[in-house]
PDB file of N, CA and C in Angstrom:
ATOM      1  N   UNK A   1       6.681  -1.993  61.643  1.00  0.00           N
ATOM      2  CA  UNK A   1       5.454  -2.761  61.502  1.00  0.00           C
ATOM      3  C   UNK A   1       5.701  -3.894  60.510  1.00  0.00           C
ATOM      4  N   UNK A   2       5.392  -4.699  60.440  1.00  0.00           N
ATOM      5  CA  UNK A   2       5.672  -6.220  59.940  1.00  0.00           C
ATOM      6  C   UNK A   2       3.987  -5.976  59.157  1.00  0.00           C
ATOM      7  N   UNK A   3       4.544  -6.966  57.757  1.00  0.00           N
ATOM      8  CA  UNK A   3       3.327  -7.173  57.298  1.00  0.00           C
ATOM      9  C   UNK A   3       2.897  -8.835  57.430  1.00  0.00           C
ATOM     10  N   UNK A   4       1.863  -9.263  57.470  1.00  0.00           N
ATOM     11  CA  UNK A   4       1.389 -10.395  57.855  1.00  0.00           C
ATOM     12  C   UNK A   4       0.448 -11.288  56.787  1.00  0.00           C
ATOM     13  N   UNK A   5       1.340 -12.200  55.994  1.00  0.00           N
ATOM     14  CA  UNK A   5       0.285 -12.825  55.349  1.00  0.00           C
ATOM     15  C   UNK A   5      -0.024 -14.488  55.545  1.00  0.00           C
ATOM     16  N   UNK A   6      -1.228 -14.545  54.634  1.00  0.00           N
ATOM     17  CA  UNK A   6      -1.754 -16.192  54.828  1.00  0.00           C
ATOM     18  C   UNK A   6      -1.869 -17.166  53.897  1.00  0.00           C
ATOM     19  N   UNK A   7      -1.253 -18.193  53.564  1.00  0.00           N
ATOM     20  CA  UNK A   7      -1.601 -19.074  52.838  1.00  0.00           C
ATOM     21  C   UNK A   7      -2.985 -19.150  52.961  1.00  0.00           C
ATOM     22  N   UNK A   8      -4.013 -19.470  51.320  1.00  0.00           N
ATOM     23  CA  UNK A   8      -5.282 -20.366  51.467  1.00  0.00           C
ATOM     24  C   UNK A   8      -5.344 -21.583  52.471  1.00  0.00           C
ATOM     25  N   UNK A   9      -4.291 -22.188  52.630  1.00  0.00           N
ATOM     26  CA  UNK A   9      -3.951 -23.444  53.880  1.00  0.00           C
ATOM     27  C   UNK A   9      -4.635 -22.956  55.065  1.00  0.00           C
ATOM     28  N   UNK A  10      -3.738 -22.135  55.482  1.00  0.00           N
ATOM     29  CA  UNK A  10      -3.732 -21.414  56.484  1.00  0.00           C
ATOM     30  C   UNK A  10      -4.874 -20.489  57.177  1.00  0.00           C
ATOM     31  N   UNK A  11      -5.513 -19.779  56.479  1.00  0.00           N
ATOM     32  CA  UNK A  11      -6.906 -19.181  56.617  1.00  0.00           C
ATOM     33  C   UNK A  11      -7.768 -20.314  56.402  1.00  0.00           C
ATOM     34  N   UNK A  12      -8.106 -21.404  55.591  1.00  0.00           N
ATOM     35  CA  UNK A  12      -8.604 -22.534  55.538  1.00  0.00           C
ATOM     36  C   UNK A  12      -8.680 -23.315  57.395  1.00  0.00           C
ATOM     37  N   UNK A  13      -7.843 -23.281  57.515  1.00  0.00           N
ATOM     38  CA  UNK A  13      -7.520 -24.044  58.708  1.00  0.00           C
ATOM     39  C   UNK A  13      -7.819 -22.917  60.074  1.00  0.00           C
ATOM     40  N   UNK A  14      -7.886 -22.453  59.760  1.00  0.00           N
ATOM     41  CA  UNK A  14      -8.162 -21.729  61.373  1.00  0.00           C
ATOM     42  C   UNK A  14      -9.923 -21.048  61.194  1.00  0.00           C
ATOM     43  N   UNK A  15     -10.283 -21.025  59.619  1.00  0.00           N
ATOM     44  CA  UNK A  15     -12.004 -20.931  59.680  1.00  0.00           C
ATOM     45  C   UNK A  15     -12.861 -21.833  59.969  1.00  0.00           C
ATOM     46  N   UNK A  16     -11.969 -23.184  59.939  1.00  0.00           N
ATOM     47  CA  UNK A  16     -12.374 -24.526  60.298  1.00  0.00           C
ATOM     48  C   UNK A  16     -12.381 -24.772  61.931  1.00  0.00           C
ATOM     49  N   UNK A  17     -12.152 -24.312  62.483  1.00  0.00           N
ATOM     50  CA  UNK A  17     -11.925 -24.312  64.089  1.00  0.00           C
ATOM     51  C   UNK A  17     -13.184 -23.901  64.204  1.00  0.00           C
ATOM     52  N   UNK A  18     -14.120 -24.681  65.010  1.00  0.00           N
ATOM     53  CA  UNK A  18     -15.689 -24.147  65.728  1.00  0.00           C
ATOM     54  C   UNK A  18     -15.370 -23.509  66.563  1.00  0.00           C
ATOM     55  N   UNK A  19     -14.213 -23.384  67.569  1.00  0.00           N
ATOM     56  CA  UNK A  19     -14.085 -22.492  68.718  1.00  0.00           C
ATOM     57  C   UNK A  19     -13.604 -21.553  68.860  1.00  0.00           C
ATOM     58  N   UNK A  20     -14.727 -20.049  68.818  1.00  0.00           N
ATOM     59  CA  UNK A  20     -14.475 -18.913  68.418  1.00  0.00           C
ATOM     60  C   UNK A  20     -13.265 -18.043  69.662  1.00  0.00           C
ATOM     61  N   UNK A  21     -13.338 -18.588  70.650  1.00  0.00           N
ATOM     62  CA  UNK A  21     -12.219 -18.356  71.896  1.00  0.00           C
ATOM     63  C   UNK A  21     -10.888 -18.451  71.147  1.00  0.00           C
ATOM     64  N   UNK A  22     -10.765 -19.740  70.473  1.00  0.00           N
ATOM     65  CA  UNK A  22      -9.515 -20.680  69.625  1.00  0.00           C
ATOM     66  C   UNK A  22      -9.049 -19.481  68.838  1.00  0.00           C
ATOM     67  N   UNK A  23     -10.064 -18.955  67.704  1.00  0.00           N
ATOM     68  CA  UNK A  23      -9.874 -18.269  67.012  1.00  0.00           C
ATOM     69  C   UNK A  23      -9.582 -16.870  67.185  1.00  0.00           C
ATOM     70  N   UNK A  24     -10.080 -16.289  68.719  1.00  0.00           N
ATOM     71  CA  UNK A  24      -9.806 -14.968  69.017  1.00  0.00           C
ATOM     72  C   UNK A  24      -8.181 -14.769  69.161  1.00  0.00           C
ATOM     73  N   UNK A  25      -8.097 -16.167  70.363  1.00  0.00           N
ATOM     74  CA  UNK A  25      -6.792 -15.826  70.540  1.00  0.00           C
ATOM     75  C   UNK A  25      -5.433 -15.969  69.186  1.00  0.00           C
ATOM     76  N   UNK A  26      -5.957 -17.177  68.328  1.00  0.00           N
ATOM     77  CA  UNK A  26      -4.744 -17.265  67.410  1.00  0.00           C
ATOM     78  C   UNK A  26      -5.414 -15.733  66.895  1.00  0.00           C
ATOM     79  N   UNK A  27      -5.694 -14.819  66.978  1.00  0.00           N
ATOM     80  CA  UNK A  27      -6.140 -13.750  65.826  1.00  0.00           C
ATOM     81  C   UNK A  27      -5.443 -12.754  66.801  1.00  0.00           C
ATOM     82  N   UNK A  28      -5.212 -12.916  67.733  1.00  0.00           N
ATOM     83  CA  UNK A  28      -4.451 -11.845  68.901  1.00  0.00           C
ATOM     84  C   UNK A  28      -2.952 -12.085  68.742  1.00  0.00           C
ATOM     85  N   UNK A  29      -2.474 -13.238  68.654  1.00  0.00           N
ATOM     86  CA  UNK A  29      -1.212 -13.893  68.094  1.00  0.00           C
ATOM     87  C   UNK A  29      -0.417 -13.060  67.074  1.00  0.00           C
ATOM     88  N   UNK A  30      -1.476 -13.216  65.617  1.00  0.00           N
ATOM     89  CA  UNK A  30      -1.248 -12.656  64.676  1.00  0.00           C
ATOM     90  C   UNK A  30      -1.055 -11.014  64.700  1.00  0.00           C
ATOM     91  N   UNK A  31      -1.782 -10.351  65.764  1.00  0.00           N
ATOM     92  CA  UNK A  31      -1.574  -9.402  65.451  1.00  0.00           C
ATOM     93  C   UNK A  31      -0.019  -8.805  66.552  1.00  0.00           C
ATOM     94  N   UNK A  32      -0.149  -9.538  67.107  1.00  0.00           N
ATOM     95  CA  UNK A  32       1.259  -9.439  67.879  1.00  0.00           C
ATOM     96  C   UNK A  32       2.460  -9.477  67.073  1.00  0.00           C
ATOM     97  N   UNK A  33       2.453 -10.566  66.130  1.00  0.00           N
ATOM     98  CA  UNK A  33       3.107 -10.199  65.284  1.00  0.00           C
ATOM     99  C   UNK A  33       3.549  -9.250  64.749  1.00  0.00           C
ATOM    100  N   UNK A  34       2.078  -8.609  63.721  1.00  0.00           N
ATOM    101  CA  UNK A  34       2.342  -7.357  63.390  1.00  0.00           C
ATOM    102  C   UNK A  34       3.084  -6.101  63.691  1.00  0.00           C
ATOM    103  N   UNK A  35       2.830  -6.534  65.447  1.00  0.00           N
ATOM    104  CA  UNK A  35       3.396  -5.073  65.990  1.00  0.00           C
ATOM    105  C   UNK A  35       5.041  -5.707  66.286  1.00  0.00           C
ATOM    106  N   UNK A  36       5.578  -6.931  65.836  1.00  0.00           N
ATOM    107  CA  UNK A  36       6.671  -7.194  65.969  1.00  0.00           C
ATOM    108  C   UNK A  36       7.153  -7.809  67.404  1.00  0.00           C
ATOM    109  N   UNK A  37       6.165  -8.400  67.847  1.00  0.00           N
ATOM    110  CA  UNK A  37       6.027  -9.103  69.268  1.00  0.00           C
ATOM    111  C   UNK A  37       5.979 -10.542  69.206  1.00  0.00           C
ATOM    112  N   UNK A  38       7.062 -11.623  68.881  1.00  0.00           N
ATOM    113  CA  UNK A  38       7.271 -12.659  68.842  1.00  0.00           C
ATOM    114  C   UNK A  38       7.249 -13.620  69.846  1.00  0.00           C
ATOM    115  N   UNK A  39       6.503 -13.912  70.677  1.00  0.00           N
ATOM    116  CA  UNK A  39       6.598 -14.756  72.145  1.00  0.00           C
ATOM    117  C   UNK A  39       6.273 -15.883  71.966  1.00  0.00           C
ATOM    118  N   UNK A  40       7.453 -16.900  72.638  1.00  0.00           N
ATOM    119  CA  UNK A  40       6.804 -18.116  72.381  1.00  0.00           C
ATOM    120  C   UNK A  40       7.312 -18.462  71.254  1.00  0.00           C
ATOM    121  N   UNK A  41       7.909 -18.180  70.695  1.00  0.00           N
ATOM    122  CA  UNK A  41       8.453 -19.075  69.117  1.00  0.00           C
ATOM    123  C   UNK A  41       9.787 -19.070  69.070  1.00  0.00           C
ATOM    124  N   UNK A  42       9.982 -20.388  68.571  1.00  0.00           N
ATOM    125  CA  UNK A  42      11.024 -21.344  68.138  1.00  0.00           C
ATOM    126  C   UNK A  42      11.144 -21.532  66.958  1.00  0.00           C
ATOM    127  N   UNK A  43      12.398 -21.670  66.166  1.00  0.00           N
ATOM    128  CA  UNK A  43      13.023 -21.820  64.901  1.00  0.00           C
ATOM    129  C   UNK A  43      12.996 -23.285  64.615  1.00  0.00           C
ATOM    130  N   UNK A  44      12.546 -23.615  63.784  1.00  0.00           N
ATOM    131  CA  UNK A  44      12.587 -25.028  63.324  1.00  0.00           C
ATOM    132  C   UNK A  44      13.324 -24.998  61.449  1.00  0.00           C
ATOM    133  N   UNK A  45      14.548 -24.914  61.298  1.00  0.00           N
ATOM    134  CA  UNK A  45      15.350 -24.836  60.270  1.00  0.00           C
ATOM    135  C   UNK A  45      14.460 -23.439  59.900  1.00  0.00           C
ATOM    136  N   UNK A  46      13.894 -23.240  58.259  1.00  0.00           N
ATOM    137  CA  UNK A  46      13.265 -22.309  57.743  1.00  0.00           C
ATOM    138  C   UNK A  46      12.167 -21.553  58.578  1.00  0.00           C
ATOM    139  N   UNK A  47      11.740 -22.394  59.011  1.00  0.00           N
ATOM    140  CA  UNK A  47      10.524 -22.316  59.630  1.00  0.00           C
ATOM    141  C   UNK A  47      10.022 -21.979  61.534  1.00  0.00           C
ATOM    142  N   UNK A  48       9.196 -21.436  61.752  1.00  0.00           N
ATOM    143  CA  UNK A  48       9.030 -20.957  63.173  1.00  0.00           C
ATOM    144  C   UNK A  48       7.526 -21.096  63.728  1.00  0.00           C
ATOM    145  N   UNK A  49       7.618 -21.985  64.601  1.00  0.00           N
ATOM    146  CA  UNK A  49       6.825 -22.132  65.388  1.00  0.00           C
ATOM    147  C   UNK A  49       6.307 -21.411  66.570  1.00  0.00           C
ATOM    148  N   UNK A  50       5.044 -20.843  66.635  1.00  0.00           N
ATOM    149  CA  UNK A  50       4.517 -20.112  67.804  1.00  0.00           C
ATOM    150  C   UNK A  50       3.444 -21.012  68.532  1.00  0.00           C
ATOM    151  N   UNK A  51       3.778 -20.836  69.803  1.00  0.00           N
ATOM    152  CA  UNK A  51       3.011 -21.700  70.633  1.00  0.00           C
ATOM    153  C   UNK A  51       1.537 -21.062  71.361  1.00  0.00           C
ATOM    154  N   UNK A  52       0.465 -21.479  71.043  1.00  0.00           N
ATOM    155  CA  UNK A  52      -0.722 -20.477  71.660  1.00  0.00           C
ATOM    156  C   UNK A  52      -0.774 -21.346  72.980  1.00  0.00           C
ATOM    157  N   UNK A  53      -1.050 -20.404  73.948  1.00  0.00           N
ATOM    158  CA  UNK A  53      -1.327 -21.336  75.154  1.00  0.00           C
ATOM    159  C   UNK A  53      -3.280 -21.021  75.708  1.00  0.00           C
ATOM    160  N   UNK A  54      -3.231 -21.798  74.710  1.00  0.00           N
ATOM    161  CA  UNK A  54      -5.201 -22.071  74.827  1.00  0.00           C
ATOM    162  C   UNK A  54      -5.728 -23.552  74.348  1.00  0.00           C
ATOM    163  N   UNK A  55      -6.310 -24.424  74.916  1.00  0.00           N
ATOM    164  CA  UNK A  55      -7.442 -25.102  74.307  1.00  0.00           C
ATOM    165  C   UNK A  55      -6.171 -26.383  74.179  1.00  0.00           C
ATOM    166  N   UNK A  56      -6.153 -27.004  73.033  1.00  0.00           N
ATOM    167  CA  UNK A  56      -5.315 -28.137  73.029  1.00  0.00           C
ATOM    168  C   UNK A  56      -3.753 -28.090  72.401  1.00  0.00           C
ATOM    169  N   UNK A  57      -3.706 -26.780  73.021  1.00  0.00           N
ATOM    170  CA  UNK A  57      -1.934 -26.279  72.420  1.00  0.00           C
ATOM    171  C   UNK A  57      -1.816 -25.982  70.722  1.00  0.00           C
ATOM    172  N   UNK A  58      -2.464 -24.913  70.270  1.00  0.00           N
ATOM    173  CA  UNK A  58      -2.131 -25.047  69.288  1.00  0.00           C
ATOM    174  C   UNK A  58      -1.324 -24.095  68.841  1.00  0.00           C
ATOM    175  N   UNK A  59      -0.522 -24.452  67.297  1.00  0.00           N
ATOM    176  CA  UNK A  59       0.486 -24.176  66.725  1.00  0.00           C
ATOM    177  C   UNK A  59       0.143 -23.070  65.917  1.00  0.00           C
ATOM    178  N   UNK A  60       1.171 -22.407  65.148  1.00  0.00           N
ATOM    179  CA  UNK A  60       1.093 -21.531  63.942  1.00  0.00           C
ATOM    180  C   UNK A  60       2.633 -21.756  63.742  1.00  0.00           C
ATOM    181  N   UNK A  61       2.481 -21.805  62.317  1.00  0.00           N
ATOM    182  CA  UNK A  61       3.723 -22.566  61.694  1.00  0.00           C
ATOM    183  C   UNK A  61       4.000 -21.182  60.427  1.00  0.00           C
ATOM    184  N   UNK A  62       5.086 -20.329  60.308  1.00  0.00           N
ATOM    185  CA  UNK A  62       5.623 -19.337  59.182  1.00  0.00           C
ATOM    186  C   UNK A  62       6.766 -19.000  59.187  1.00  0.00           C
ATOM    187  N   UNK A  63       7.399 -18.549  57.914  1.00  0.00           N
ATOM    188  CA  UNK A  63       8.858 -18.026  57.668  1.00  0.00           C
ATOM    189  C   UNK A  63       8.559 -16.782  57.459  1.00  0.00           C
ATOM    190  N   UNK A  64       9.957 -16.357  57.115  1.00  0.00           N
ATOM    191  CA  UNK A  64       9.808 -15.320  57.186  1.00  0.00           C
ATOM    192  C   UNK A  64      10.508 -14.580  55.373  1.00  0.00           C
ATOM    193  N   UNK A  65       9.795 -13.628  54.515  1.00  0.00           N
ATOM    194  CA  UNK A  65      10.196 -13.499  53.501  1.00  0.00           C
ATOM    195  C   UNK A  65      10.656 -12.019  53.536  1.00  0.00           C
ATOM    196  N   UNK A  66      11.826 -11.770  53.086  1.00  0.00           N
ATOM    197  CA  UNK A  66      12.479 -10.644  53.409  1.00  0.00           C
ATOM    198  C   UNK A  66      12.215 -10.163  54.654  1.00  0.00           C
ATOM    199  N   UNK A  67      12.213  -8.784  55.300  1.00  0.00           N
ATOM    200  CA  UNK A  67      12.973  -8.348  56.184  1.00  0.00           C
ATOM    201  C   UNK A  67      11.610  -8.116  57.383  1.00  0.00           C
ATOM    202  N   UNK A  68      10.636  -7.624  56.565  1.00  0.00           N
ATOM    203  CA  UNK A  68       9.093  -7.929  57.504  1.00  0.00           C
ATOM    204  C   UNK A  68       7.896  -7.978  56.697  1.00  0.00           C
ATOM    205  N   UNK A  69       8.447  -9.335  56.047  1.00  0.00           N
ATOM    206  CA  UNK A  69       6.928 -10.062  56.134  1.00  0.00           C
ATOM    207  C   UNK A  69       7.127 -11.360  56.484  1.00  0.00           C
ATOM    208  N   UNK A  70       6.036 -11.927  57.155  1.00  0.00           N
ATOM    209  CA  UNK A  70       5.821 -13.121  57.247  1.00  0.00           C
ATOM    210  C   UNK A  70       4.741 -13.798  56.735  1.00  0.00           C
ATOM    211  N   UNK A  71       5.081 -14.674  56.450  1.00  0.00           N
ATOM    212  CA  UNK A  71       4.069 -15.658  55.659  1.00  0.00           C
ATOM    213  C   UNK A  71       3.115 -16.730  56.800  1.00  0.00           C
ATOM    214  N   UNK A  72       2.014 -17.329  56.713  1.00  0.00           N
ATOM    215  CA  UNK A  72       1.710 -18.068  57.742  1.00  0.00           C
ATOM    216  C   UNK A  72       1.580 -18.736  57.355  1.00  0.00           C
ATOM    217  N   UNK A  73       2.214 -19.981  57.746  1.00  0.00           N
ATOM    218  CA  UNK A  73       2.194 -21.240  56.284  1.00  0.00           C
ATOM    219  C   UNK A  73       0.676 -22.631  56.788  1.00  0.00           C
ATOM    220  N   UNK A  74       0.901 -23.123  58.417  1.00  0.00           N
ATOM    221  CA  UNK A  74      -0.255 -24.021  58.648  1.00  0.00           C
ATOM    222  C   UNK A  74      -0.193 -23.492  59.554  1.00  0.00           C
ATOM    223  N   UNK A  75      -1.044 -24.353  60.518  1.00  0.00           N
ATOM    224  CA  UNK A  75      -1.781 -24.734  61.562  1.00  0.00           C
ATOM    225  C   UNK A  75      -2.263 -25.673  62.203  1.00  0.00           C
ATOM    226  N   UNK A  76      -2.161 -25.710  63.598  1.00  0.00           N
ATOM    227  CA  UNK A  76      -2.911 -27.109  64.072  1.00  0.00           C
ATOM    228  C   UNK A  76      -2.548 -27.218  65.364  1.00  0.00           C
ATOM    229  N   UNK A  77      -2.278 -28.330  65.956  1.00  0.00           N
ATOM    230  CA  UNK A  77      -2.350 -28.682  67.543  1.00  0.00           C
ATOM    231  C   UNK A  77      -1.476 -29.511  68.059  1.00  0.00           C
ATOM    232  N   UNK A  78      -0.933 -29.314  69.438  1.00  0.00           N
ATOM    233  CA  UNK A  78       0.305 -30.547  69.749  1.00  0.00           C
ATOM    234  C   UNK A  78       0.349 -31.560  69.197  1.00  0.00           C
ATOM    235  N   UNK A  79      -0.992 -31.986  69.059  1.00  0.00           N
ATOM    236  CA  UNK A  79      -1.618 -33.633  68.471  1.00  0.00           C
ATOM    237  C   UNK A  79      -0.721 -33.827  67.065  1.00  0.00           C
ATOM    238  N   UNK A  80      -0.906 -32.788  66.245  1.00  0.00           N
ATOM    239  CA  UNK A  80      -0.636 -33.269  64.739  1.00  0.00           C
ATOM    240  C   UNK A  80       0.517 -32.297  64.277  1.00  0.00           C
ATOM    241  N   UNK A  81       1.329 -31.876  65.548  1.00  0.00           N
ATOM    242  CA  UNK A  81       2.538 -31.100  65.664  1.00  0.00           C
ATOM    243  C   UNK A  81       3.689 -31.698  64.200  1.00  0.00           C
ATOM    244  N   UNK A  82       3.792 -33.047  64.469  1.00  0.00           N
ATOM    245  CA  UNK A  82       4.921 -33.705  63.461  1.00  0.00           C
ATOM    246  C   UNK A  82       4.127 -33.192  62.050  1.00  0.00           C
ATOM    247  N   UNK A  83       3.202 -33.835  61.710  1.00  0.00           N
ATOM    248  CA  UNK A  83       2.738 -33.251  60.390  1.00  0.00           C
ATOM    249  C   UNK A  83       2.196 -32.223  60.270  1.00  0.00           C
ATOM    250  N   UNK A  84       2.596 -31.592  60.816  1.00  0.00           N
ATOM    251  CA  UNK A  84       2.196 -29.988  60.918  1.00  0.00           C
ATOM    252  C   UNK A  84       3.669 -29.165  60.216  1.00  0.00           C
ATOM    253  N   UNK A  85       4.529 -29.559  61.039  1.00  0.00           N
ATOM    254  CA  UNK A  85       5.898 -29.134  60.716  1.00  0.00           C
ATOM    255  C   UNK A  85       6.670 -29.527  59.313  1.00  0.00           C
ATOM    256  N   UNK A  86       5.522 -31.167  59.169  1.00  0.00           N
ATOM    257  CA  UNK A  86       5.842 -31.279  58.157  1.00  0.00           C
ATOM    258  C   UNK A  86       5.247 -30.290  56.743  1.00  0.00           C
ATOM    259  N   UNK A  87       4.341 -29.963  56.559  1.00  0.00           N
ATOM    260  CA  UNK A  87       3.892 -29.469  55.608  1.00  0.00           C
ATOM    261  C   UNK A  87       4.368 -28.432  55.625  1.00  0.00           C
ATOM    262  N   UNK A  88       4.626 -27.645  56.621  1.00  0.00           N
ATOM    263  CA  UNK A  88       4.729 -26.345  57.142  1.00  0.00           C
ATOM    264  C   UNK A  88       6.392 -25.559  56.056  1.00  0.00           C
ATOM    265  N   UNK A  89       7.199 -27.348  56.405  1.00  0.00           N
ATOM    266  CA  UNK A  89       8.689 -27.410  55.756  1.00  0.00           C
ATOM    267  C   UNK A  89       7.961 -26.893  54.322  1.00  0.00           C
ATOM    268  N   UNK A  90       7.378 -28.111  53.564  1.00  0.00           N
ATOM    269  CA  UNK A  90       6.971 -28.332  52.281  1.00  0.00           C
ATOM    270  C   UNK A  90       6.963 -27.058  51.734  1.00  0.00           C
ATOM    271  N   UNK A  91       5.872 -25.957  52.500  1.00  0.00           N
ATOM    272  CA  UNK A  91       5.328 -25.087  51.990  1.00  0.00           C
ATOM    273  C   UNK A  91       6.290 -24.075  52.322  1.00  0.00           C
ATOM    274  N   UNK A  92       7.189 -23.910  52.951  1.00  0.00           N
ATOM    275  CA  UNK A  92       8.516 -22.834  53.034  1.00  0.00           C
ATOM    276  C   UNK A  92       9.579 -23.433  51.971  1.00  0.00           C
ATOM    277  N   UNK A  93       9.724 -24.580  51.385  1.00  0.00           N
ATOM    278  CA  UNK A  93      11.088 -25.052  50.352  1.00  0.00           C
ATOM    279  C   UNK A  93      10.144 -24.393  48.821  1.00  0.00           C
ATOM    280  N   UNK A  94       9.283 -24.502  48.849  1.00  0.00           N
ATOM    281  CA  UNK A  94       8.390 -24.143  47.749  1.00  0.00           C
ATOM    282  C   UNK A  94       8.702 -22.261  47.629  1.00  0.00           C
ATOM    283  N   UNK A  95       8.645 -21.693  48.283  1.00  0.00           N
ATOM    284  CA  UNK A  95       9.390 -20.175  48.238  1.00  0.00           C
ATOM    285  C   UNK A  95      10.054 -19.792  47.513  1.00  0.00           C
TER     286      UNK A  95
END
């Protein structure tokens, strides 16, 4: 079992989403995680991208700190993918 945590960023950003569909599914995501079910994600140097396939493509951006936990660093949408990844870096070199 993997433990699963959230940046203030990160919970910030997905309570901000009006669309509670948006939010079910990234919350189904997360718990996939948990059970150690990674689909859909890609390594971006430190950092790993999971792809939700709902609504306007959105992202979840986390590393990983020791052996099972993960951290969830941002969030957001194909749209703002580049600065998404960017912060996403920021907040994994900061570790």
């Amino acid at each position: 079992m993997n433990t699963i945590e959230q940046t203030e960023g990160f919970e910030a950003w997905l309570d901000s989403l009006t669309d509670s569909k948006a939010q079910k599914a990234i919350a189904r995501e997360i718990v996939k995680f948990e059970g150690g079910l990674f689909a859909d994600v890609k390594a971006i140097g430190k950092i790993f991208e999971a792809r939700i396939h709902y609504g306007p493509g959105y992202r979840i951006y986390f590393t990983r700190v020791g052996n099972t936990v993960y951290l969830l660093l941002a969030g957001g949408t194909k749209r703002t993918q580049k600065k998404d990844i960017e912060r996403a870096t920021v907040l994994a070199a900061g570790l």
